[in-house]
Protein backbone atom coordinates (compact mmCIF):
# COMPACT_ATOMS: atom_id res chain seq x y z
CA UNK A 1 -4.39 12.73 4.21
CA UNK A 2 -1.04 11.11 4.02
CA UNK A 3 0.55 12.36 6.88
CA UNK A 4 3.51 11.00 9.23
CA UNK A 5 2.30 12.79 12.58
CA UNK A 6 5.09 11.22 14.85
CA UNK A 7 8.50 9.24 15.50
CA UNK A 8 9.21 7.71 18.90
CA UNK A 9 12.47 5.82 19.45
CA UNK A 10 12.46 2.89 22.13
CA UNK A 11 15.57 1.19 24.00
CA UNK A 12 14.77 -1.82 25.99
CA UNK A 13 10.91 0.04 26.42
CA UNK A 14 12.54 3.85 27.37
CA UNK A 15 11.65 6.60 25.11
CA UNK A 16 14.72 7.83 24.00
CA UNK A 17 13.57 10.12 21.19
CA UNK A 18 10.73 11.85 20.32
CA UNK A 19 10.11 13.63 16.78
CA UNK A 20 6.96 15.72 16.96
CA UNK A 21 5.31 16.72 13.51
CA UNK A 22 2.79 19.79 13.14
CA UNK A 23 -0.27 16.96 11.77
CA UNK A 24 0.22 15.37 15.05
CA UNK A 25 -2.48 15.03 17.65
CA UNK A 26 -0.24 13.49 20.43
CA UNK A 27 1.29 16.88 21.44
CA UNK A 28 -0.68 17.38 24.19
CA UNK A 29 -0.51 14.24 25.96
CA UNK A 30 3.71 13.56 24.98
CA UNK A 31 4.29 11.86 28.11
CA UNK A 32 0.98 9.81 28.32
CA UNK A 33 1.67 8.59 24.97
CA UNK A 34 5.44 7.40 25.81
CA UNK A 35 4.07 6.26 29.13
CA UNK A 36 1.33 4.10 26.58
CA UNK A 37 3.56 2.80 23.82
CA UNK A 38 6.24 2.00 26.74
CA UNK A 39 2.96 -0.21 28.40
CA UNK A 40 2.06 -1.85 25.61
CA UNK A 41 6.26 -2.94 24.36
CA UNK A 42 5.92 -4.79 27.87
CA UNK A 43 2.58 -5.57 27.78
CA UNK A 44 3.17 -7.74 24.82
CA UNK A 45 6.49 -9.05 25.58
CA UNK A 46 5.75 -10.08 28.80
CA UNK A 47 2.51 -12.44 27.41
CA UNK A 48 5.07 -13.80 25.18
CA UNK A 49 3.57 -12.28 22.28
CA UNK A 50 6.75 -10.88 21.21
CA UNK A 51 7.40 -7.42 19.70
CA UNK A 52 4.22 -5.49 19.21
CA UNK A 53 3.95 -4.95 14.98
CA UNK A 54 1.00 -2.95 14.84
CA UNK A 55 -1.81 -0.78 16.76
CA UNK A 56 -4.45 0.62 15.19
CA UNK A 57 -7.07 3.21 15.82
CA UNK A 58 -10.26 4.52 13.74
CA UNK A 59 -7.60 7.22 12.34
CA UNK A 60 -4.44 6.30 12.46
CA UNK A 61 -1.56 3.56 13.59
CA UNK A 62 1.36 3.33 15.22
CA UNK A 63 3.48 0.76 13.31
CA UNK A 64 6.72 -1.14 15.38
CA UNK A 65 9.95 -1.89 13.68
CA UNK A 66 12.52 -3.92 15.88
CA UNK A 67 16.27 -3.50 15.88
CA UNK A 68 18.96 -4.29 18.14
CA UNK A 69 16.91 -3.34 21.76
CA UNK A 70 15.44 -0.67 19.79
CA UNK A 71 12.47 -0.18 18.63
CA UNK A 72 11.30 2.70 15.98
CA UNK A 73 7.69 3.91 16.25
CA UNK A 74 5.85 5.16 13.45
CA UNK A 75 2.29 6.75 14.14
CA UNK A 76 1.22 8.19 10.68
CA UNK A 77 -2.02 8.13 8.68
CA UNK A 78 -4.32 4.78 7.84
CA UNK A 79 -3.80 6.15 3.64
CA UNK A 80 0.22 5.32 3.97
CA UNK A 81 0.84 1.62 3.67
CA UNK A 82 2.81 -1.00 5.89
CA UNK A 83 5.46 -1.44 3.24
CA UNK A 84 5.51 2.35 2.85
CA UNK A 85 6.12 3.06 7.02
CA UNK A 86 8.44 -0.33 7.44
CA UNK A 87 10.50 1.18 4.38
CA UNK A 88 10.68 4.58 5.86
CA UNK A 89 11.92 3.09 8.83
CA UNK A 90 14.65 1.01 8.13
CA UNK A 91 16.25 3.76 6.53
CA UNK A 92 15.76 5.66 9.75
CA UNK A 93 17.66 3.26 11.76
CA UNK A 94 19.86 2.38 9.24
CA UNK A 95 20.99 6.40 10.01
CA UNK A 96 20.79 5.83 13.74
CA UNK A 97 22.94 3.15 14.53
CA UNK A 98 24.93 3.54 11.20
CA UNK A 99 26.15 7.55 11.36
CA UNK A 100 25.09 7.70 15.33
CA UNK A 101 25.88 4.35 17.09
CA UNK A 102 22.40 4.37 18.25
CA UNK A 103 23.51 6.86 20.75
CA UNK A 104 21.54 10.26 21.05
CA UNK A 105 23.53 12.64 23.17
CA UNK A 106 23.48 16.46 22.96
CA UNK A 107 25.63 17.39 20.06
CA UNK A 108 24.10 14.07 18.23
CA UNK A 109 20.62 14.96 18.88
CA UNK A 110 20.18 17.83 16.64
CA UNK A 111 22.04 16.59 13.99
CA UNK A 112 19.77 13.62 13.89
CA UNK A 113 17.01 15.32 14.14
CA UNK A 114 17.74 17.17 10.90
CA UNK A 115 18.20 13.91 9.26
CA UNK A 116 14.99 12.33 10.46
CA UNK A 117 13.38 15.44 8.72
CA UNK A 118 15.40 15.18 5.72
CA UNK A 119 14.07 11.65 5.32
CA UNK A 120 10.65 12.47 6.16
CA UNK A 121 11.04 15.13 3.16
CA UNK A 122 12.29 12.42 1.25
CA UNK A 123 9.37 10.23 1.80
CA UNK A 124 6.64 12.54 0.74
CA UNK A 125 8.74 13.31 -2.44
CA UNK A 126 8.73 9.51 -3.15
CA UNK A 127 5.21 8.14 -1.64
CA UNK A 128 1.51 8.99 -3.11
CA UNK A 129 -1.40 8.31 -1.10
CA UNK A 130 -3.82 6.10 -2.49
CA UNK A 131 -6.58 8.64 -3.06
CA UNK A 132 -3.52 10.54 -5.56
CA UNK A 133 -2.93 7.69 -7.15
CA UNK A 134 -6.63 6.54 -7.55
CA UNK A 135 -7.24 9.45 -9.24
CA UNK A 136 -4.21 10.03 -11.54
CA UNK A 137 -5.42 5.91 -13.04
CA UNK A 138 -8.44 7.48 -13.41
CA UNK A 139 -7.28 10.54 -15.55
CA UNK A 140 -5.14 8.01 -17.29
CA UNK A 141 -8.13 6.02 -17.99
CA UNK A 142 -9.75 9.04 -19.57
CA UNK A 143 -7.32 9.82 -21.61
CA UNK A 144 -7.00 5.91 -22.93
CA UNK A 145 -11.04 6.12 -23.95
CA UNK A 146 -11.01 9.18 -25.70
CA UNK A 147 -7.26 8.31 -27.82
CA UNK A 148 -9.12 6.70 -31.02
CA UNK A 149 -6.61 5.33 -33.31
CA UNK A 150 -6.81 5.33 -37.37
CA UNK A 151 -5.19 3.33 -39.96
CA UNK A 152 -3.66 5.49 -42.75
CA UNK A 153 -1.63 2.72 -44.90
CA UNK A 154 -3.45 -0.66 -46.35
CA UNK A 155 -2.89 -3.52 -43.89
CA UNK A 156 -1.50 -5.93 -46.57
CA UNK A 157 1.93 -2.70 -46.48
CA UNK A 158 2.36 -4.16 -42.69
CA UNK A 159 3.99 -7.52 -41.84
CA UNK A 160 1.73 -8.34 -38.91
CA UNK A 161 1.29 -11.55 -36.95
CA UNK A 162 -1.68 -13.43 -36.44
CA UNK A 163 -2.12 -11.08 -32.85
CA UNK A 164 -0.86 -8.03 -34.38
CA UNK A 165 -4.13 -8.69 -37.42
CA UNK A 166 -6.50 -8.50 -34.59
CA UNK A 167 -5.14 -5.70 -33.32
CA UNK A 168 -5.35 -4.05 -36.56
CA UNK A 169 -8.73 -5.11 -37.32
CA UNK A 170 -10.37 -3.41 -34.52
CA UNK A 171 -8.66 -0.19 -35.46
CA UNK A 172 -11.79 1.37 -37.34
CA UNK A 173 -11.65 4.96 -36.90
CA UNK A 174 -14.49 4.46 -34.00
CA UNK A 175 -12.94 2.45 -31.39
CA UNK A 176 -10.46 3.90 -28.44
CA UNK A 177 -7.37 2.46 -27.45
CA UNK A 178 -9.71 1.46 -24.19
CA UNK A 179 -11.94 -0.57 -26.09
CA UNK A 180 -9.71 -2.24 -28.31
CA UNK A 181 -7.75 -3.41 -25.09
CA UNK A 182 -10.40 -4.68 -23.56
CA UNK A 183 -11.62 -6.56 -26.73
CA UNK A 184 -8.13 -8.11 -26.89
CA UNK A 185 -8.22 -8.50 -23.36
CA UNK A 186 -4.97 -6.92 -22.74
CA UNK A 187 -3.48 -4.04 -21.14
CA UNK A 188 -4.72 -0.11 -22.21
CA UNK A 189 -1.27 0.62 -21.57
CA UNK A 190 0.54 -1.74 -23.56
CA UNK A 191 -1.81 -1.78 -26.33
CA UNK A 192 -0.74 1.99 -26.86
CA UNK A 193 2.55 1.30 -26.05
CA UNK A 194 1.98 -0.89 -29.46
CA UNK A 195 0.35 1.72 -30.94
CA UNK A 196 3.13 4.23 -30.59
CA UNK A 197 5.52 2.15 -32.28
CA UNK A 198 3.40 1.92 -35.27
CA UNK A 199 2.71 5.76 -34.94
CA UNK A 200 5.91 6.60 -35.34
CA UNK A 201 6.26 4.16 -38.80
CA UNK A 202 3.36 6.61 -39.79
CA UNK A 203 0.64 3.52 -40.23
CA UNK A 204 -1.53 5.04 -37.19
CA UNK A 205 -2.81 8.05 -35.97
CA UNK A 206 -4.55 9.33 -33.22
């Protein structure tokens, strides 16, 4: 799951904004939650802790970002990352204050509203979770131990250097472009990226 279940917007620890997602499991309990994340904003400022940055359960988070007596609450997923969510959320109130004034009334609302979902559209369209991308390097990997290159000109037609001859010399018809890498202790990728070049000169195969 990669899933951004809800928005809340603070000012000076008031909900002023809620945006409620279908993956969310606060629907139910809207007001207990606002009452809870309004709690905890002055729970934590008034121990001189400062902004709250984080809270985390076994299933999700709700992640703080502070601006201008506002704050912008993110509860989403544990698979999206901090970077992802902090992102997401500057660009959030950069829209707020920037094409709003950071003022919500009723003709601004809806209009905002639209925008937060554009953005959220905008995220998924942009963001993999970590399982995705786990197993697309995984695929990729596959593909990089099964690509076995072959020489089909004599190595003395090539001007190589002294790295490009070991390269070469582990080209034997046998070993994949995975196991050459890691015998040169380099990069799958850029030893096919390599590869490629020399492809296209016609001195390699795959």
């Amino acid at each position: 799951m990669m899933e951004i279940r809800d928005i809340f917007i603070l000012k000076e620890g008031i909900p002023i904004y809620h945006k409620k997602q279908p993956e969310s499991n606060l629907r139910k309990d809207e007001t207990l939650t606002m009452g809870f994340l309004s709690a905890l904003t002055s729970f934590a400022m008034e121990i001189g802790a400062g902004v709250p940055r984080l809270y985390a359960t076994d299933t999700a988070r709700f992640t703080f970002f502070e601006r201008d007596d506002h704050l912008f609450i993110v509860y989403s997923d544990l698979d999206i990352t901090n970077e992802q969510i902090l992102d997401f959320s500057r660009k959030l109130s950069d829209a707020f204050f920037k094409s709003f004034n950071g003022r919500l009334t009723g003709t601004t609302l809806p209009v905002f509203d639209d925008y937060t979902s554009a953005l959220l559209t905008e995220f998924y369209q942009t963001n993999k979770p970590p399982s995705r991308v786990k197993l697309e390097e995984s695929r990729y990997m596959m593909e990089m131990k099964q690509l076995v290159p072959k020489i089909h000109v004599e190595e003395e037609q090539l001007r190589l250097t002294t790295q490009r001859r070991k390269l070469f010399k582990l080209i034997d018809g046998k070993n994949s472009v995975y196991e050459i890498a890691n015998q040169l202790n380099e990069n799958p990728q850029r030893v096919l990226s390599i590869l490629r070049s020399y492809k296209k000169e016609g001195a390699v195969t795959f």
